[in-house]
C-alpha atoms as a PDB file:
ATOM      1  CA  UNK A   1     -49.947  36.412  10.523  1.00  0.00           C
ATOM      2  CA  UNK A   2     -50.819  36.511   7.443  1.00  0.00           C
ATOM      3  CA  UNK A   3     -49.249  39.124   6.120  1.00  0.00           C
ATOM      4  CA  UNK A   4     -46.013  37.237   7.262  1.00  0.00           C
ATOM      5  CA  UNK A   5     -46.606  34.333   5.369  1.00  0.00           C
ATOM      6  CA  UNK A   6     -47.621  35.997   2.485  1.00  0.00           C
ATOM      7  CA  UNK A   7     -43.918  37.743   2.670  1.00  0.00           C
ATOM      8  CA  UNK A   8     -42.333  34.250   3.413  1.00  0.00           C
ATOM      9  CA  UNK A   9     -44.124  32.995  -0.054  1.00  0.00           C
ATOM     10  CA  UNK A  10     -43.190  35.986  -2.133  1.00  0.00           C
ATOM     11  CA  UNK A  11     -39.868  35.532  -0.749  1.00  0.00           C
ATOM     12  CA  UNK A  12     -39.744  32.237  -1.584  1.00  0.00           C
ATOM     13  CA  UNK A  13     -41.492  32.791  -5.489  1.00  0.00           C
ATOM     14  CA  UNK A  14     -37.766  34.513  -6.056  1.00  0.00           C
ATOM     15  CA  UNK A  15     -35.892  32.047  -8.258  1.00  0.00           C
ATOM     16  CA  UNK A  16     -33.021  32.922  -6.961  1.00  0.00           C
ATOM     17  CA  UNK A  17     -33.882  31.685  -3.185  1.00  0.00           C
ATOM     18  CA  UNK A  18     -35.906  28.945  -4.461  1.00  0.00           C
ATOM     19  CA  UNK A  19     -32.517  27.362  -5.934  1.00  0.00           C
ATOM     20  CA  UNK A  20     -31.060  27.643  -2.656  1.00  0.00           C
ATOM     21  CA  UNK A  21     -34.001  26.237  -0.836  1.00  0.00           C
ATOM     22  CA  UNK A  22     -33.492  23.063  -3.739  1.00  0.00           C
ATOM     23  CA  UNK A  23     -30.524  22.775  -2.992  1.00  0.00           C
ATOM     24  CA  UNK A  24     -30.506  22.917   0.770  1.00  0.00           C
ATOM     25  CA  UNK A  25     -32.979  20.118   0.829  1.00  0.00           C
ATOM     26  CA  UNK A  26     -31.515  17.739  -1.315  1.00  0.00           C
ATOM     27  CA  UNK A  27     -28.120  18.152   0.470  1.00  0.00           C
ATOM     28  CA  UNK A  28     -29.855  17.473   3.272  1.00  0.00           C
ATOM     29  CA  UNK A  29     -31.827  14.603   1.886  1.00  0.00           C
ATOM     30  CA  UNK A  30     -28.440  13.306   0.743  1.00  0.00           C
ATOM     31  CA  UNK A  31     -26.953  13.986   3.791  1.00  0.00           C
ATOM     32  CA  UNK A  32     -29.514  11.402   5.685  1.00  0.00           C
ATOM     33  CA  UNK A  33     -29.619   8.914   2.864  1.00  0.00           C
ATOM     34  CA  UNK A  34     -25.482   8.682   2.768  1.00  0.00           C
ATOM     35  CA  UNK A  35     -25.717   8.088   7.011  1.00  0.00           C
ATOM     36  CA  UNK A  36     -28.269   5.874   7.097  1.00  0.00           C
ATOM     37  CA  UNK A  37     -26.560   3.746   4.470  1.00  0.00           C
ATOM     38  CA  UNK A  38     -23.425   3.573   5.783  1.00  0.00           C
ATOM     39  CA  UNK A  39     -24.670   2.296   8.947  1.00  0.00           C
ATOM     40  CA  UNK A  40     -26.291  -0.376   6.855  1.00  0.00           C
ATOM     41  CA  UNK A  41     -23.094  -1.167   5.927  1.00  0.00           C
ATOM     42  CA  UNK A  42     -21.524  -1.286   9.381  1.00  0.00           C
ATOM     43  CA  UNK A  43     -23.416  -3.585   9.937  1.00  0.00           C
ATOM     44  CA  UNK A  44     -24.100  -6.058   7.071  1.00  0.00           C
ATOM     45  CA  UNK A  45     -20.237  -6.022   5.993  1.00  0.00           C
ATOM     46  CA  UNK A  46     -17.870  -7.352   8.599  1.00  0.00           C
ATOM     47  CA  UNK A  47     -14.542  -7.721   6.147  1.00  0.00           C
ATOM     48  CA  UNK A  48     -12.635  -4.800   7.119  1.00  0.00           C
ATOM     49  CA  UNK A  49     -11.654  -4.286   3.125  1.00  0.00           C
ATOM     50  CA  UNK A  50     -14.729  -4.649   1.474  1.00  0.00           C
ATOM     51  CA  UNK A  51     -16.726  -2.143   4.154  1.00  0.00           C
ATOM     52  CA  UNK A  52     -13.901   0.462   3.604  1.00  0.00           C
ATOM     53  CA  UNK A  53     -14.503   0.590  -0.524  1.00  0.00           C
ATOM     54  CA  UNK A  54     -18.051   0.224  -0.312  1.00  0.00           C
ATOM     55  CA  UNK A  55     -18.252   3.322   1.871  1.00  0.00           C
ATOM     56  CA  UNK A  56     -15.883   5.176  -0.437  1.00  0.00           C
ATOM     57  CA  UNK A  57     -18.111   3.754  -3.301  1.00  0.00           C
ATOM     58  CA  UNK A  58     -21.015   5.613  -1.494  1.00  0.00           C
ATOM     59  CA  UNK A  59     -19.294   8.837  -0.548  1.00  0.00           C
ATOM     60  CA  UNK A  60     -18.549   9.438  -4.293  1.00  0.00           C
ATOM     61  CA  UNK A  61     -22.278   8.567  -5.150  1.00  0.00           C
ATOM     62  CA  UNK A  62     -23.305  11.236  -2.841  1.00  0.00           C
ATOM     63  CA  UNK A  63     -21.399  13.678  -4.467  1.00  0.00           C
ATOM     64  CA  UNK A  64     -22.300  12.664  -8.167  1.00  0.00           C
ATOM     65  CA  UNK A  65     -26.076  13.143  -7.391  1.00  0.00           C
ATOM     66  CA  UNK A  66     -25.149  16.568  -5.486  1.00  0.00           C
ATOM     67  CA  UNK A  67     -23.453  17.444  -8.548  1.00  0.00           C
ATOM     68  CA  UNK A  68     -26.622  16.398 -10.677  1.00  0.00           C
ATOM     69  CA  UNK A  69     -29.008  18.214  -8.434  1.00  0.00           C
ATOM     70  CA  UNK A  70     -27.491  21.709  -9.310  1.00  0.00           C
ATOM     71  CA  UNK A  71     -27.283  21.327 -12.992  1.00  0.00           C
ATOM     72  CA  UNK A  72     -31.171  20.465 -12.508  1.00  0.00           C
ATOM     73  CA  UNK A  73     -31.415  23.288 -10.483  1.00  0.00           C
ATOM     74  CA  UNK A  74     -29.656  25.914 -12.812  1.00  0.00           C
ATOM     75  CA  UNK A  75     -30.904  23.763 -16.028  1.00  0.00           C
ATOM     76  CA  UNK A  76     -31.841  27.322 -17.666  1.00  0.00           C
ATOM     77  CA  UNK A  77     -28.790  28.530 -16.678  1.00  0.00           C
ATOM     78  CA  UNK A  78     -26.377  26.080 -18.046  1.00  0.00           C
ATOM     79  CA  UNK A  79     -25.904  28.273 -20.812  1.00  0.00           C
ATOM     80  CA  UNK A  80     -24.156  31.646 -18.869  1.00  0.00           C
ATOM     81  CA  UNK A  81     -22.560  29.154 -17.002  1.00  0.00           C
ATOM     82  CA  UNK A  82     -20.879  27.976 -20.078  1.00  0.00           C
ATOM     83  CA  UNK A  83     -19.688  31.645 -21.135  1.00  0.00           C
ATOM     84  CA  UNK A  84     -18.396  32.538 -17.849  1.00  0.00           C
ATOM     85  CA  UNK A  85     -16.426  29.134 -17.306  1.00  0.00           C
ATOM     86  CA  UNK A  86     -15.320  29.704 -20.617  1.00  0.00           C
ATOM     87  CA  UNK A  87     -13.892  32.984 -19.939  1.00  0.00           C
ATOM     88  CA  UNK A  88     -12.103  32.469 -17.139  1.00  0.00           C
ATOM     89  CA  UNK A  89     -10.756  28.435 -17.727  1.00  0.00           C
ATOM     90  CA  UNK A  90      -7.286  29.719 -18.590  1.00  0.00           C
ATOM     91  CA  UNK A  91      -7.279  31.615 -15.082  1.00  0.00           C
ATOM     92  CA  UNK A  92      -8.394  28.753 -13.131  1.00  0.00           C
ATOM     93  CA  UNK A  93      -6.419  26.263 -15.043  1.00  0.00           C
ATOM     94  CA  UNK A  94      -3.235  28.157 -13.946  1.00  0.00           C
ATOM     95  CA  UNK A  95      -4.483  29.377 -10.117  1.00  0.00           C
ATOM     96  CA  UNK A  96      -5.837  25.297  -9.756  1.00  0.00           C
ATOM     97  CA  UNK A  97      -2.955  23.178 -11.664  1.00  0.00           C
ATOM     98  CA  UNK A  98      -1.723  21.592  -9.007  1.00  0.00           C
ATOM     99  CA  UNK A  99      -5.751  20.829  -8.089  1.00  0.00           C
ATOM    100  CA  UNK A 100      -6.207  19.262 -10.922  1.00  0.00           C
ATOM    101  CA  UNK A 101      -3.637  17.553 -11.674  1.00  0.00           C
ATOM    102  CA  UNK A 102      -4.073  15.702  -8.035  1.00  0.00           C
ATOM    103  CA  UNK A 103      -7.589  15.227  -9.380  1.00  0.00           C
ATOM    104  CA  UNK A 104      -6.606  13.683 -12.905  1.00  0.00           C
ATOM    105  CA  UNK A 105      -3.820  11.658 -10.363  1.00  0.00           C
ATOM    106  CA  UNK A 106      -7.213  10.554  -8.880  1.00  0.00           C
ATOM    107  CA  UNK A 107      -8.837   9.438 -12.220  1.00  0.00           C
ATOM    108  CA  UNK A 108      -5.750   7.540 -13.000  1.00  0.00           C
ATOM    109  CA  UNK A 109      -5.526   5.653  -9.874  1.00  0.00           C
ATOM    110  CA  UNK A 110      -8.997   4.498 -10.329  1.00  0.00           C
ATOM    111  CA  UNK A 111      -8.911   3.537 -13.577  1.00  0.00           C
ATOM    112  CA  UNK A 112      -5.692   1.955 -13.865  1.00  0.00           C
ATOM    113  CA  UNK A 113      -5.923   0.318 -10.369  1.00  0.00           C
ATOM    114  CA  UNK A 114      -1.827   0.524  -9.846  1.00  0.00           C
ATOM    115  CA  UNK A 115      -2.584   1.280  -6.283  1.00  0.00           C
ATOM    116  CA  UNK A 116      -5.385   0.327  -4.042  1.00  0.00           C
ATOM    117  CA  UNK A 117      -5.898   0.533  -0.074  1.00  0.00           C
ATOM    118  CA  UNK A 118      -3.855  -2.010   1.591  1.00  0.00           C
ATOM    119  CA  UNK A 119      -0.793  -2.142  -0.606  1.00  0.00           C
ATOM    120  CA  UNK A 120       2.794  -1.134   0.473  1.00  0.00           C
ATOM    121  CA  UNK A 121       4.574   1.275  -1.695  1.00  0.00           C
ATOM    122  CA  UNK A 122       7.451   4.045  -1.710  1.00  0.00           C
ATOM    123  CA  UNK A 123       6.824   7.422  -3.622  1.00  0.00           C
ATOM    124  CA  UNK A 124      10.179   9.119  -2.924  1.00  0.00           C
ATOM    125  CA  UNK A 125      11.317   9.101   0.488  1.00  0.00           C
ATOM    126  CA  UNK A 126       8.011   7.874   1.956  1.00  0.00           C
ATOM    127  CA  UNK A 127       7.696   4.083   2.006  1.00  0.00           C
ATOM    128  CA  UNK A 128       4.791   2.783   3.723  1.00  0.00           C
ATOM    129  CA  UNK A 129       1.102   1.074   3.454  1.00  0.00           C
ATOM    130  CA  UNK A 130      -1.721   2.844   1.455  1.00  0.00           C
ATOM    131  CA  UNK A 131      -4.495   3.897   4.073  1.00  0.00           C
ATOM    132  CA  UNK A 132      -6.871   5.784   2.283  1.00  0.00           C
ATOM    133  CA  UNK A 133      -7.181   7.272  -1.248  1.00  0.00           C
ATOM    134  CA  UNK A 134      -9.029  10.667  -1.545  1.00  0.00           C
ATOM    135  CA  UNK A 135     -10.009  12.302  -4.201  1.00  0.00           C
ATOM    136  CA  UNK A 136      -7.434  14.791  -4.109  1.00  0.00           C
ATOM    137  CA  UNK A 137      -4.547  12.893  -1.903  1.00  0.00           C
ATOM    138  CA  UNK A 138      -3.396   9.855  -0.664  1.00  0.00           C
ATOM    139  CA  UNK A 139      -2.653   8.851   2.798  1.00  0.00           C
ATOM    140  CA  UNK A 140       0.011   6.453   4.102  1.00  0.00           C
ATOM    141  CA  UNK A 141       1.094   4.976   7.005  1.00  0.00           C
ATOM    142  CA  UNK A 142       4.963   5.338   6.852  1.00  0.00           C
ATOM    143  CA  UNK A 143       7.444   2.325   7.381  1.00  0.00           C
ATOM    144  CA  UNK A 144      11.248   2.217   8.051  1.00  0.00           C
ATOM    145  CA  UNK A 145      12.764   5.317   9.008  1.00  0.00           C
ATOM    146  CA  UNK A 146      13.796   5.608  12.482  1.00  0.00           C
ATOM    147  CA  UNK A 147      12.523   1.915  12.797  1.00  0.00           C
ATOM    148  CA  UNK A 148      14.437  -0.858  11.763  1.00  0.00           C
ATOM    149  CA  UNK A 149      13.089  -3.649   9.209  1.00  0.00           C
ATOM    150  CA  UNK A 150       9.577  -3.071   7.360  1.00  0.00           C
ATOM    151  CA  UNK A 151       7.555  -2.383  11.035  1.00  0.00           C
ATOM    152  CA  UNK A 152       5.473   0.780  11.399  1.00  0.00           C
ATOM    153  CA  UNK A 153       7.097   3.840  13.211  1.00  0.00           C
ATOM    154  CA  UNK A 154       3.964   5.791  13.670  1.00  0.00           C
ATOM    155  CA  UNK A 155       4.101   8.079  11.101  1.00  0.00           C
ATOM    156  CA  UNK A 156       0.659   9.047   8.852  1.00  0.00           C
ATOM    157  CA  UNK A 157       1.452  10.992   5.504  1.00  0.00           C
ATOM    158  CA  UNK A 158      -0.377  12.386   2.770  1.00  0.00           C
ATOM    159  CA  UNK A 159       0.796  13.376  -0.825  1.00  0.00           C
ATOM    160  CA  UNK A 160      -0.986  14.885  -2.925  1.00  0.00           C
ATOM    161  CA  UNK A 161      -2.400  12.546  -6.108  1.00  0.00           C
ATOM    162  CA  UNK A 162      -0.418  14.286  -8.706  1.00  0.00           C
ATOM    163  CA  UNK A 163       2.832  11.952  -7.684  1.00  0.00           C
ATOM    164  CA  UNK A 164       1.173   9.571 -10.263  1.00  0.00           C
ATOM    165  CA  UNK A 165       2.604  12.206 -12.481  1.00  0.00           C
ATOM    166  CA  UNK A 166       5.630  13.126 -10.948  1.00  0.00           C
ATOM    167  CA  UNK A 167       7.331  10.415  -8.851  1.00  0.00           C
ATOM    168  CA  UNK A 168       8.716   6.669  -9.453  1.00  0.00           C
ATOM    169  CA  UNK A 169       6.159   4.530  -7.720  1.00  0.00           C
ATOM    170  CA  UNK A 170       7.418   1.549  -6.348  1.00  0.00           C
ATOM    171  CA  UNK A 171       4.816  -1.435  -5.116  1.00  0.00           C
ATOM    172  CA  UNK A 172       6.052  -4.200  -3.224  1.00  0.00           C
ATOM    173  CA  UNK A 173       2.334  -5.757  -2.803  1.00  0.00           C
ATOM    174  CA  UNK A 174       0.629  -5.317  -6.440  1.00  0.00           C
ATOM    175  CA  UNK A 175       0.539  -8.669  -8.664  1.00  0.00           C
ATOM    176  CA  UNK A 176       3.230 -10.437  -6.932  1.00  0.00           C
ATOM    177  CA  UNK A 177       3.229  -9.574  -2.930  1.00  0.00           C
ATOM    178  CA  UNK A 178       6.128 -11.404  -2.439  1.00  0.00           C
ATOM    179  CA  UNK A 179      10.110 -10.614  -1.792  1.00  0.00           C
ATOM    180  CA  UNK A 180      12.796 -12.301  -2.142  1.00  0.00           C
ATOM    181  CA  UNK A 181      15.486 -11.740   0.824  1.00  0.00           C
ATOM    182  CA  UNK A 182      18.569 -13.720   1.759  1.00  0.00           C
ATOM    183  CA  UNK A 183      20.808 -13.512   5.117  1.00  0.00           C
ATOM    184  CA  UNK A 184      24.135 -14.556   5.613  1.00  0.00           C
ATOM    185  CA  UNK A 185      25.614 -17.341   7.873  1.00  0.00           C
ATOM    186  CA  UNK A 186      29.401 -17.828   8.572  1.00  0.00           C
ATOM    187  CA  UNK A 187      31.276 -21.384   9.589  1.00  0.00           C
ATOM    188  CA  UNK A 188      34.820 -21.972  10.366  1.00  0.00           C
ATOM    189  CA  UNK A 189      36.534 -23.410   8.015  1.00  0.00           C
ATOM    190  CA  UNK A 190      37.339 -26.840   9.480  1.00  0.00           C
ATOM    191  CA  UNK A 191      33.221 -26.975  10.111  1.00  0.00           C
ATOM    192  CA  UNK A 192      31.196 -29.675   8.102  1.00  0.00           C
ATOM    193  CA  UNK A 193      29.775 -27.958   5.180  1.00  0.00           C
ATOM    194  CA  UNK A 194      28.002 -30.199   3.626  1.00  0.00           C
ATOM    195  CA  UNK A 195      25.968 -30.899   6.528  1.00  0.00           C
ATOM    196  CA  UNK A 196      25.913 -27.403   7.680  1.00  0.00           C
ATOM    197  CA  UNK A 197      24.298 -26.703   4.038  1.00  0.00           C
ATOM    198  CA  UNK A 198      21.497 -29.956   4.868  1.00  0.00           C
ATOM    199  CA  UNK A 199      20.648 -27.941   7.534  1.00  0.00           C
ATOM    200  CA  UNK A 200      20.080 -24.748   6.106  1.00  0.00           C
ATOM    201  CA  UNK A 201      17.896 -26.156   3.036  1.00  0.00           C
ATOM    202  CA  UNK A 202      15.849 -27.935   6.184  1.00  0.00           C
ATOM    203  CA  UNK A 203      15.192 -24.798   8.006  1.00  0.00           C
ATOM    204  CA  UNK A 204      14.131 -23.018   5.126  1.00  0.00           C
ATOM    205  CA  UNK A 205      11.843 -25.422   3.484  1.00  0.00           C
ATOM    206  CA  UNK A 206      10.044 -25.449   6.852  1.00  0.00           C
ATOM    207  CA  UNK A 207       9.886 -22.085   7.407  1.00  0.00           C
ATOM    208  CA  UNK A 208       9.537 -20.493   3.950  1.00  0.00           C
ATOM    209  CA  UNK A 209       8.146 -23.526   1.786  1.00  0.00           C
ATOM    210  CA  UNK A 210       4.583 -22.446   2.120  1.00  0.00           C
ATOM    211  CA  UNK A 211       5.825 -19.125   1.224  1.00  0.00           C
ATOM    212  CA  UNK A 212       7.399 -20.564  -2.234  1.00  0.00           C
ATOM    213  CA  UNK A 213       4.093 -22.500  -3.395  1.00  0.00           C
ATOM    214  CA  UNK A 214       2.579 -19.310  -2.715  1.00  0.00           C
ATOM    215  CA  UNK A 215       4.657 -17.127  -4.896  1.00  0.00           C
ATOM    216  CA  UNK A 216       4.840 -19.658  -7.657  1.00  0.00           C
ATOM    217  CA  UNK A 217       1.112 -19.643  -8.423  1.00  0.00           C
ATOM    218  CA  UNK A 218       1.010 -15.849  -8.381  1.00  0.00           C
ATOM    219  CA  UNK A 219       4.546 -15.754 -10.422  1.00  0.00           C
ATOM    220  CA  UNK A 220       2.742 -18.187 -13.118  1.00  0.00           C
ATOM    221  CA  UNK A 221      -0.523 -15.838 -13.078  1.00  0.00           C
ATOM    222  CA  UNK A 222       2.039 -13.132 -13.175  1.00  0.00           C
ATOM    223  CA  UNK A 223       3.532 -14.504 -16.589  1.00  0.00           C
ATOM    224  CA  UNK A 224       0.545 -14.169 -17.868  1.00  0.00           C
ATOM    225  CA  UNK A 225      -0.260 -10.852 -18.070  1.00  0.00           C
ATOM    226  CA  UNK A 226       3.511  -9.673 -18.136  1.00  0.00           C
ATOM    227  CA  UNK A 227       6.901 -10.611 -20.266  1.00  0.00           C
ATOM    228  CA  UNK A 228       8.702 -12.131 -17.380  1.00  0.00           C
ATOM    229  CA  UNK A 229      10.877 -15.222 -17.468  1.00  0.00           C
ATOM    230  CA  UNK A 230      10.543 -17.809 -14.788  1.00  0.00           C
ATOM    231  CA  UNK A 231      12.171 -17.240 -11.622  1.00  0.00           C
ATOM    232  CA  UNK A 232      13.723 -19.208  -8.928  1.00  0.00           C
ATOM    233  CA  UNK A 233      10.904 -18.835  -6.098  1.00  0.00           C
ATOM    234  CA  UNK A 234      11.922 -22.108  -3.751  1.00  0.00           C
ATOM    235  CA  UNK A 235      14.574 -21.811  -1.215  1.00  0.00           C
ATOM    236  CA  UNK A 236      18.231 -21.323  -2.052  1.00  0.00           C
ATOM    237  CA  UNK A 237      21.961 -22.357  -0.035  1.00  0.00           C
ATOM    238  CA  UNK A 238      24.894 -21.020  -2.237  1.00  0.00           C
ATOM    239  CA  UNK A 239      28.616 -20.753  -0.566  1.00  0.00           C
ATOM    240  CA  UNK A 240      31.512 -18.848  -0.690  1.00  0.00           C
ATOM    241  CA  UNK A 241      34.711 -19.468   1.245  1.00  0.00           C
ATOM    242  CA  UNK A 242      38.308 -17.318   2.022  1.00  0.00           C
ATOM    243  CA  UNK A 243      41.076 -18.049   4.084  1.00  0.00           C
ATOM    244  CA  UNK A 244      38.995 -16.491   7.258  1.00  0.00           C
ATOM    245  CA  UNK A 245      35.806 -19.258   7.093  1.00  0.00           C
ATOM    246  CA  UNK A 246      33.257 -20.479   5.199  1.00  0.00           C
ATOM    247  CA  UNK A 247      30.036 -17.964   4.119  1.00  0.00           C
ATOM    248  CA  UNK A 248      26.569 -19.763   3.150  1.00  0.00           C
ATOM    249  CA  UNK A 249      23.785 -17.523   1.481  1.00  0.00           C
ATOM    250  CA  UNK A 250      20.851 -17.940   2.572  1.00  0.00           C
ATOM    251  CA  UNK A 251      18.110 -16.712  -0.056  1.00  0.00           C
ATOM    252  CA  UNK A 252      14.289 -17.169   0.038  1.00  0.00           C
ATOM    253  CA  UNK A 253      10.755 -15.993  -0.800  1.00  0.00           C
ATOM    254  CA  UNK A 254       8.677 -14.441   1.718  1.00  0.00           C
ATOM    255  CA  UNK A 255       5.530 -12.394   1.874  1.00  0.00           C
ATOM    256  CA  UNK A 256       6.107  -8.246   2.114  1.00  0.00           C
ATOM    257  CA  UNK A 257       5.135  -7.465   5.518  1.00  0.00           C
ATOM    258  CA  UNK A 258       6.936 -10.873   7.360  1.00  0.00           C
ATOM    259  CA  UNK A 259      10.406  -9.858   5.940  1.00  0.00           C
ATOM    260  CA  UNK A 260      11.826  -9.544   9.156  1.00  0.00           C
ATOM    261  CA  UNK A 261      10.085 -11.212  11.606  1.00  0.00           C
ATOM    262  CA  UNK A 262      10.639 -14.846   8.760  1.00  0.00           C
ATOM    263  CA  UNK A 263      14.237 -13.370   9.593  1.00  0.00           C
ATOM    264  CA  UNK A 264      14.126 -13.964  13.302  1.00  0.00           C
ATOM    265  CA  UNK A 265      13.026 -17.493  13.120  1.00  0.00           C
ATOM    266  CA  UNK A 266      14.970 -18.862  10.167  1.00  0.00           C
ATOM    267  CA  UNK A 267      18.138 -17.514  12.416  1.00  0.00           C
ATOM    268  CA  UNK A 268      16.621 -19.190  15.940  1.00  0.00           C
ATOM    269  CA  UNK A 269      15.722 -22.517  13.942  1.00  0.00           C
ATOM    270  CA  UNK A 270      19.361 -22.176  12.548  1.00  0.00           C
ATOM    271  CA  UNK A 271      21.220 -21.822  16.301  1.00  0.00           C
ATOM    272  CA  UNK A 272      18.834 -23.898  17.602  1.00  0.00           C
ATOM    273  CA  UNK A 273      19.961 -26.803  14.743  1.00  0.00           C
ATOM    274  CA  UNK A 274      23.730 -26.251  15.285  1.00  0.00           C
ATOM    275  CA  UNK A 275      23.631 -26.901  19.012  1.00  0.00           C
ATOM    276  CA  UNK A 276      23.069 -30.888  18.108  1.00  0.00           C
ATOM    277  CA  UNK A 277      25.997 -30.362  15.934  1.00  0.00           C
ATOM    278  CA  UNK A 278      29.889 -29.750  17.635  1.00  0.00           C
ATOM    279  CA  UNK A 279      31.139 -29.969  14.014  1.00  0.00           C
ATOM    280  CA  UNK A 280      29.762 -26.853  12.426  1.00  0.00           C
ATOM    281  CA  UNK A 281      30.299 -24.104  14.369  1.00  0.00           C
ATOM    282  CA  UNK A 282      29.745 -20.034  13.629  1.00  0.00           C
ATOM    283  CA  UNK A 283      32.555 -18.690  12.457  1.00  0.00           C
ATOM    284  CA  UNK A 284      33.371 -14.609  13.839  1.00  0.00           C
ATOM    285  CA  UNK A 285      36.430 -12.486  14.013  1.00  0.00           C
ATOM    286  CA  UNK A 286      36.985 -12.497  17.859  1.00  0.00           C
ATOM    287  CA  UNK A 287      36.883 -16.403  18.029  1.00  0.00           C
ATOM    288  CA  UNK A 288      39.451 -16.632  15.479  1.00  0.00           C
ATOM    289  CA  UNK A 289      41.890 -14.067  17.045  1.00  0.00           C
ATOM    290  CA  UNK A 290      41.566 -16.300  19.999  1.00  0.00           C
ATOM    291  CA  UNK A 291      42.597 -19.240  18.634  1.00  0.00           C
ATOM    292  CA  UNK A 292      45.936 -18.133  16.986  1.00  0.00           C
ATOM    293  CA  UNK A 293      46.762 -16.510  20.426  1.00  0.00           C
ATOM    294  CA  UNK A 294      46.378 -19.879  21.596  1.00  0.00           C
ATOM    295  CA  UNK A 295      48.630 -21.254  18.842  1.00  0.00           C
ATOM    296  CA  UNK A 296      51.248 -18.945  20.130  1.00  0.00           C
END
């Protein structure tokens, strides 16, 4: 017996396995410490948002003392360390580009904070709400496609953080997560138009007013910070007519995930409104071919 542990301390005196052993144990260490406070945090932090950065926060903590407990480890080797990365950084550089470029992409999206968790963006072809942010990609969950109107159709991507580099980054939610959007509404010509247009301005200052005080306190913070003139954020009725019938515009402000669903009740409020009124009705191609057969 004792001859064994005598062989399991000489074994141990090697430096070698004694910088494994370090390291081993304060992974492990870490390991407990990063569990036990993220459980903390389960706990104690009960906005979705804030719990999701703070464990990210702690993740990357983790790994920065990890980092710091090999260079203590290898302190006295720092300096062969420095050679050999030295002689082969143009290698790596090459071999790991893409790497670390996704890691600089990283850096940047920290630092500059042009995207964060939460926000709704298109990089490309892929349009859809930021998820996570790793340290090497970025994870979406997609929008559109197959789906009609800005509603989730299932699909989780990831890109790889060097897009910051490559790619036109478009962010519907950053310092003003608002949109503007308009729908059109035909009459027939021999309609009332000026009450059709009282109408109109009525539904949409009740369903999109809130949605224009909103937007004009984050347009005037906006202003601040950018060279932007001031923009026409309250609800809008402009009109066009032809010899077919009379076409209102319909344009308003509304927040970047309710686009469509803001849609389907300004245009129920709208039909529900123009059943009280026999002298504004909805203009469409079929009802007019009808009438001039009935002319005939």
């Amino acid at each position: 017996m004792n001859d064994l542990w005598k062989t399991i301390l000489d074994w141990f005196n090697e430096p070698s396995v004694r910088r494994i052993a370090y390291i081993l144990i304060g992974l492990v260490f870490l390991f407990i410490a990063n569990f036990l406070i993220k459980k903390w945090l389960n706990r104690s932090i009960s906005n979705t948002d804030n719990k999701y950065k703070a464990r990210k926060a702690v993740n990357f903590f983790a790994y920065f003392l990890f980092i710091i407990i090999i260079l203590i480890v290898f302190n006295d080797k720092i300096k062969n360390i420095g050679v050999i990365l030295g002689v082969f950084a143009a290698g790596i550089a090459f071999a790991l580009q893409e790497v670390i470029m996704s890691f600089a992409g990283w850096l940047n999206i920290i630092i500059t904070g042009k995207i964060s968790v939460g926000q709704r963006i298109k990089v490309g072809e892929i349009k859809g709400d930021v998820i996570d942010i790793g340290v090497m990609s970025t994870t979406f969950m997609e929008v559109g496609e197959w789906v009609n109107g800005d509603l989730y159709n299932g699909c989780i991507s990831s890109m790889a953080n060097s897009f910051v580099f490559k790619e036109n980054i478009h962010n519907y939610s950053a310092e003003f997560p608002f949109l503007w959007d308009e729908i059109t509404v035909p009459i027939r010509l021999n309609s009332d138009h000026k009450s059709a247009r009282d109408i109109f301005m009525k539904v949409l200052d009740e369903v999109c007013g809130d949605y224009a005080k909103q937007s004009q306190l984050k347009w005037n913070k906006m202003s601040n910070n950018f060279r932007v003139e001031e923009a026409q954020v309250l609800p809008m009725v402009t009109i066009i007519f032809d010899e077919n019938w009379i076409t209102f515009t319909l344009r308003y402000v509304v927040n970047y995930k309710k686009r469509r669903g803001t849609k389907d009740i300004i245009f129920s409020r709208i039909l529900d409104e123009l059943k009280d009124h026999e002298n504004i009705q909805i203009a469409s191609t079929a009802m007019e071919i009808t009438d001039m057969t009935v002319r005939k």
